[in-house]
N, C-alpha and C. Protein backbone atom coordinates (compact mmCIF):
# COMPACT_ATOMS: atom_id res chain seq x y z
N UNK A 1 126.47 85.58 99.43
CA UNK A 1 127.14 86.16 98.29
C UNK A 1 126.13 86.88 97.40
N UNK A 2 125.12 86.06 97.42
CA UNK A 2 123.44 86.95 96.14
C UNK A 2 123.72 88.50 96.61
N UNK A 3 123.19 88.37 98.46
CA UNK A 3 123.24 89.21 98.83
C UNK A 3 124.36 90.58 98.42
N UNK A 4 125.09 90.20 98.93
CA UNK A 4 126.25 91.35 98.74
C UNK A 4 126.42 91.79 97.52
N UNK A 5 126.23 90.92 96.17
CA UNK A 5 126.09 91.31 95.08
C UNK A 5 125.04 92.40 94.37
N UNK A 6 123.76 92.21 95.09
CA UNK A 6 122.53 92.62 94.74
C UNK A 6 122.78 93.94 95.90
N UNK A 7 123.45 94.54 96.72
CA UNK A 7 124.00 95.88 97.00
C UNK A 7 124.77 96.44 96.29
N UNK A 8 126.06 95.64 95.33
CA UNK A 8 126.84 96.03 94.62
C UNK A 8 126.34 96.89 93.63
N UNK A 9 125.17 96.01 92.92
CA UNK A 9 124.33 96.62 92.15
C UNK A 9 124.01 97.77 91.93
N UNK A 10 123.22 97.60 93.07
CA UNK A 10 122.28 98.72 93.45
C UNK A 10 123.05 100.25 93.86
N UNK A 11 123.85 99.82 94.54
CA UNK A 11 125.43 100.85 94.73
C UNK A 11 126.07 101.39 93.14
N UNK A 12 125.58 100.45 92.25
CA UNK A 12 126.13 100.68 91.09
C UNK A 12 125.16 101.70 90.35
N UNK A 13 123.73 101.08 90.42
CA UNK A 13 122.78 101.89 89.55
C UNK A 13 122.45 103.32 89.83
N UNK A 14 122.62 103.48 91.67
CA UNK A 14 122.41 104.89 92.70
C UNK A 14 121.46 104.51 92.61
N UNK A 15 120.99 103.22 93.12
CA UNK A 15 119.70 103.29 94.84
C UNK A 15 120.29 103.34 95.42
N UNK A 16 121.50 103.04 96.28
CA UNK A 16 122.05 103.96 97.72
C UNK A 16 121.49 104.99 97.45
N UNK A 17 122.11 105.88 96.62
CA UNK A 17 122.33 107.05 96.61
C UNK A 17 120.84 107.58 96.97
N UNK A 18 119.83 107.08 96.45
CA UNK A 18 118.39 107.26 96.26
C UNK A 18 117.91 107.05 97.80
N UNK A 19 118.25 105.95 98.41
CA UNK A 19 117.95 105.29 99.82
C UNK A 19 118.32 106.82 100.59
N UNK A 20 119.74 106.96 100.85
CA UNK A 20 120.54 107.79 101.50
C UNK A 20 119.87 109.29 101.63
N UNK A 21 119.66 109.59 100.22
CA UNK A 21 118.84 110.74 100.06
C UNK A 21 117.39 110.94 101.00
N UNK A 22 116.85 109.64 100.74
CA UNK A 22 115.62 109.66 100.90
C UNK A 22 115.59 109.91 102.76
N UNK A 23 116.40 109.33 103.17
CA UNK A 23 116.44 109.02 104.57
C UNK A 23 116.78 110.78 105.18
N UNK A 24 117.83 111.04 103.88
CA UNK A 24 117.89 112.66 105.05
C UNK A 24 117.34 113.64 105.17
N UNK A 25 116.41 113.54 103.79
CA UNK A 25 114.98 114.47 103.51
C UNK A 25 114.25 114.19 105.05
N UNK A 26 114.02 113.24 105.69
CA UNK A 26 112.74 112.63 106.57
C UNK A 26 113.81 112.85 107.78
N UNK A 27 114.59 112.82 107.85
CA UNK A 27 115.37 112.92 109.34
C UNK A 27 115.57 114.69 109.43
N UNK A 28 115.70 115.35 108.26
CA UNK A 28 116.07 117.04 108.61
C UNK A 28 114.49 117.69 108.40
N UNK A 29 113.32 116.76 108.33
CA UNK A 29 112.05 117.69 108.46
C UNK A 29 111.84 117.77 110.15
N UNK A 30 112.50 117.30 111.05
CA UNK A 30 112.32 116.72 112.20
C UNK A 30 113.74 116.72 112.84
N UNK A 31 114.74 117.15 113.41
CA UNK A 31 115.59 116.88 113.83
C UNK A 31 115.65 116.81 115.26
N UNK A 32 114.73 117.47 115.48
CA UNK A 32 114.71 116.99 117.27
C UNK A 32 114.16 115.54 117.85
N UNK A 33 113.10 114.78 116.81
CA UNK A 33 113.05 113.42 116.28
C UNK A 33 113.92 112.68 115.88
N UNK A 34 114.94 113.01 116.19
CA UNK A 34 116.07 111.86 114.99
C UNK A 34 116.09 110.56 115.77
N UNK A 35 115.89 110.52 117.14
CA UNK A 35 116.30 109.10 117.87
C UNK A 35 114.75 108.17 117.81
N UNK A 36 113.46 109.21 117.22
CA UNK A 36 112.79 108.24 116.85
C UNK A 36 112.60 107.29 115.38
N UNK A 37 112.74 108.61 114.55
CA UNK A 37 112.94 108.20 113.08
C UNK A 37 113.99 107.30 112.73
N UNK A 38 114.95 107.50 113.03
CA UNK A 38 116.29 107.00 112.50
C UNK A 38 116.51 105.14 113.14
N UNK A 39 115.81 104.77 113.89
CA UNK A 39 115.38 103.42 113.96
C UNK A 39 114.68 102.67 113.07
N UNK A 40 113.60 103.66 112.43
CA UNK A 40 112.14 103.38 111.67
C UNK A 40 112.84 103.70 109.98
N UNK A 41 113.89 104.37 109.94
CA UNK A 41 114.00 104.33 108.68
C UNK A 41 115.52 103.21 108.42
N UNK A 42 115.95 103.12 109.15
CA UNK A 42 117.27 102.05 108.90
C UNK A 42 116.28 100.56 108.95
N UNK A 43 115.40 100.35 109.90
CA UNK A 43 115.01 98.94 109.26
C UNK A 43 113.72 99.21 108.45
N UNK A 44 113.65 99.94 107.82
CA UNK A 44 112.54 100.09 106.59
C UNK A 44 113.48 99.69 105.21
N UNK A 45 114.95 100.33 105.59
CA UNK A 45 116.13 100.35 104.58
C UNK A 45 116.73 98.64 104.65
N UNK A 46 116.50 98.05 105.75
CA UNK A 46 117.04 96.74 105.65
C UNK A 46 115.68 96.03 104.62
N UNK A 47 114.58 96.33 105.29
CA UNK A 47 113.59 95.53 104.90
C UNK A 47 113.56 95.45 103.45
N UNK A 48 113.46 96.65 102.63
CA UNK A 48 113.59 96.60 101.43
C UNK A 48 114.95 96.25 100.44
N UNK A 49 116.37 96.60 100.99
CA UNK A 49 117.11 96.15 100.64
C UNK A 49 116.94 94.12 101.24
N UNK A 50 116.85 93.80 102.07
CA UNK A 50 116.99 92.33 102.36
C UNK A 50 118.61 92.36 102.97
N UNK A 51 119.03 93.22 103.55
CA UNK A 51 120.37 93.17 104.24
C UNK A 51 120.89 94.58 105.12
N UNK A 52 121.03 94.48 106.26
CA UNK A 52 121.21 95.50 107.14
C UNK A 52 122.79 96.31 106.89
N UNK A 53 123.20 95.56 105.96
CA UNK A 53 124.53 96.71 105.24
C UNK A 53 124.30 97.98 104.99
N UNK A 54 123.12 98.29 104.21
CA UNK A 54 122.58 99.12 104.11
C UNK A 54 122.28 100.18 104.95
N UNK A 55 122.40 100.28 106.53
CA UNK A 55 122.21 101.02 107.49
C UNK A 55 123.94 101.43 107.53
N UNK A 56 124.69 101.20 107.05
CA UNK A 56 125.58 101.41 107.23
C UNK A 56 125.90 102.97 106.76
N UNK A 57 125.32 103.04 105.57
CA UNK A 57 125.33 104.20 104.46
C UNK A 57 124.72 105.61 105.38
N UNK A 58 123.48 105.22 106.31
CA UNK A 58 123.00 106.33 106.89
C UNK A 58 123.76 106.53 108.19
N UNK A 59 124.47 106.36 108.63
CA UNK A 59 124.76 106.47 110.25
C UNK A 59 125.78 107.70 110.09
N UNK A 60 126.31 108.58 108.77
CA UNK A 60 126.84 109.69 109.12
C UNK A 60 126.07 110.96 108.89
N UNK A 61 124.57 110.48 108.30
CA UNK A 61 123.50 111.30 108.05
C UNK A 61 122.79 111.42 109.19
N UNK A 62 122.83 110.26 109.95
CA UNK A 62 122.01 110.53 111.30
C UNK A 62 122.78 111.27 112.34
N UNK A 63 124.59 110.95 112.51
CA UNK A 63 125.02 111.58 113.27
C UNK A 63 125.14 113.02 112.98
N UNK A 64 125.09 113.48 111.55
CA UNK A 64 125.37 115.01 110.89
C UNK A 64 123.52 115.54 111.75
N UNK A 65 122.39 115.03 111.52
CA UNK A 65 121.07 115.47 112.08
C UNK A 65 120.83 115.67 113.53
N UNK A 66 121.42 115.06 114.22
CA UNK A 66 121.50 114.75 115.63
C UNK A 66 122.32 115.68 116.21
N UNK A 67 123.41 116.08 115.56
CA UNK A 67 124.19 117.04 116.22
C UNK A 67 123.67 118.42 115.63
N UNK A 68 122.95 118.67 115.04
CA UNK A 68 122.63 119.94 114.17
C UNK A 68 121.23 120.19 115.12
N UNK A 69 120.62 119.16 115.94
CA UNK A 69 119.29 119.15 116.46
C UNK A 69 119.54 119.15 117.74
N UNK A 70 120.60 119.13 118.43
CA UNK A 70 120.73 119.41 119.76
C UNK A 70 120.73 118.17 120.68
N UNK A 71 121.20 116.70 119.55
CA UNK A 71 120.99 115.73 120.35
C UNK A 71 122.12 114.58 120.52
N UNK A 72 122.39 113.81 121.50
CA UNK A 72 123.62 113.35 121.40
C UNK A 72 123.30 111.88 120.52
N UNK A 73 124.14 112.51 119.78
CA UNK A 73 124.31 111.14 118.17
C UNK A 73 124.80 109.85 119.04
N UNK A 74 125.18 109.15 120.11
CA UNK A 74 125.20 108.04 120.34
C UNK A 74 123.83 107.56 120.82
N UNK A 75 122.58 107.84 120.99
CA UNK A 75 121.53 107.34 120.85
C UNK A 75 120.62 107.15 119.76
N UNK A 76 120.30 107.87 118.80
CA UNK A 76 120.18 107.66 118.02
C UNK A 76 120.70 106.50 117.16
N UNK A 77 122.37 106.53 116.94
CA UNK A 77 122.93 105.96 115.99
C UNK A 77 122.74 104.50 117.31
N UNK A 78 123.00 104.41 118.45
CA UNK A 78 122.69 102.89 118.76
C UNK A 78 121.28 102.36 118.52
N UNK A 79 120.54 102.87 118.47
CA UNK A 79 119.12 102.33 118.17
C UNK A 79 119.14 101.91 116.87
N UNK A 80 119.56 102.80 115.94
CA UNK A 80 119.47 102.57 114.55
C UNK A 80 120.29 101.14 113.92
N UNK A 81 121.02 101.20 114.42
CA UNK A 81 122.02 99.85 114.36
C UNK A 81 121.29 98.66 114.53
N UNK A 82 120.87 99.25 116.01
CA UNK A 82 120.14 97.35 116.71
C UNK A 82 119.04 97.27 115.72
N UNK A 83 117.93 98.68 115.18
CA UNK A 83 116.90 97.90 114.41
C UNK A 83 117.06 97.91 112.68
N UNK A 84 118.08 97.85 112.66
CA UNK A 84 118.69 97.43 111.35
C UNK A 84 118.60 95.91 111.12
């Protein structure tokens, strides 16, 4: 319950929003990278949040990068999941 609260929060103050951002700056300098990055930044996003909910927020930013980069968004987005 801490947990979920302490996203509420943060959802409240715009660190999502800040997280989310941050993640699509680093995934669109690189888009032909997305199935490496997009693992490395969803559990960088768990690690610091303390809950893999949080990967939840990026998986339509990774699939919007992946398809714009010529790559099929179900690899990416499964990797990103598991290292969430």
């Amino acid at each position: 319950m801490a947990v979920i609260s302490a996203i509420g929060a943060m959802q409240a103050a715009g660190g999502m929003d800040y997280l989310v951002s941050w993640a699509e700056k680093m995934l669109r300098k690189n888009p032909k990278r997305v199935t490496l990055y997009a693992p490395l930044i969803t559990y960088a996003m768990t690690l610091m949040a303390g809950t893999g909910h949080t990967a939840f927020s990026t998986l339509p930013v990774i699939a919007e990068v992946a398809k714009e980069g010529g790559v099929r968004p179900s690899r990416p987005l499964s990797v990103a999941v598991i290292a969430s």
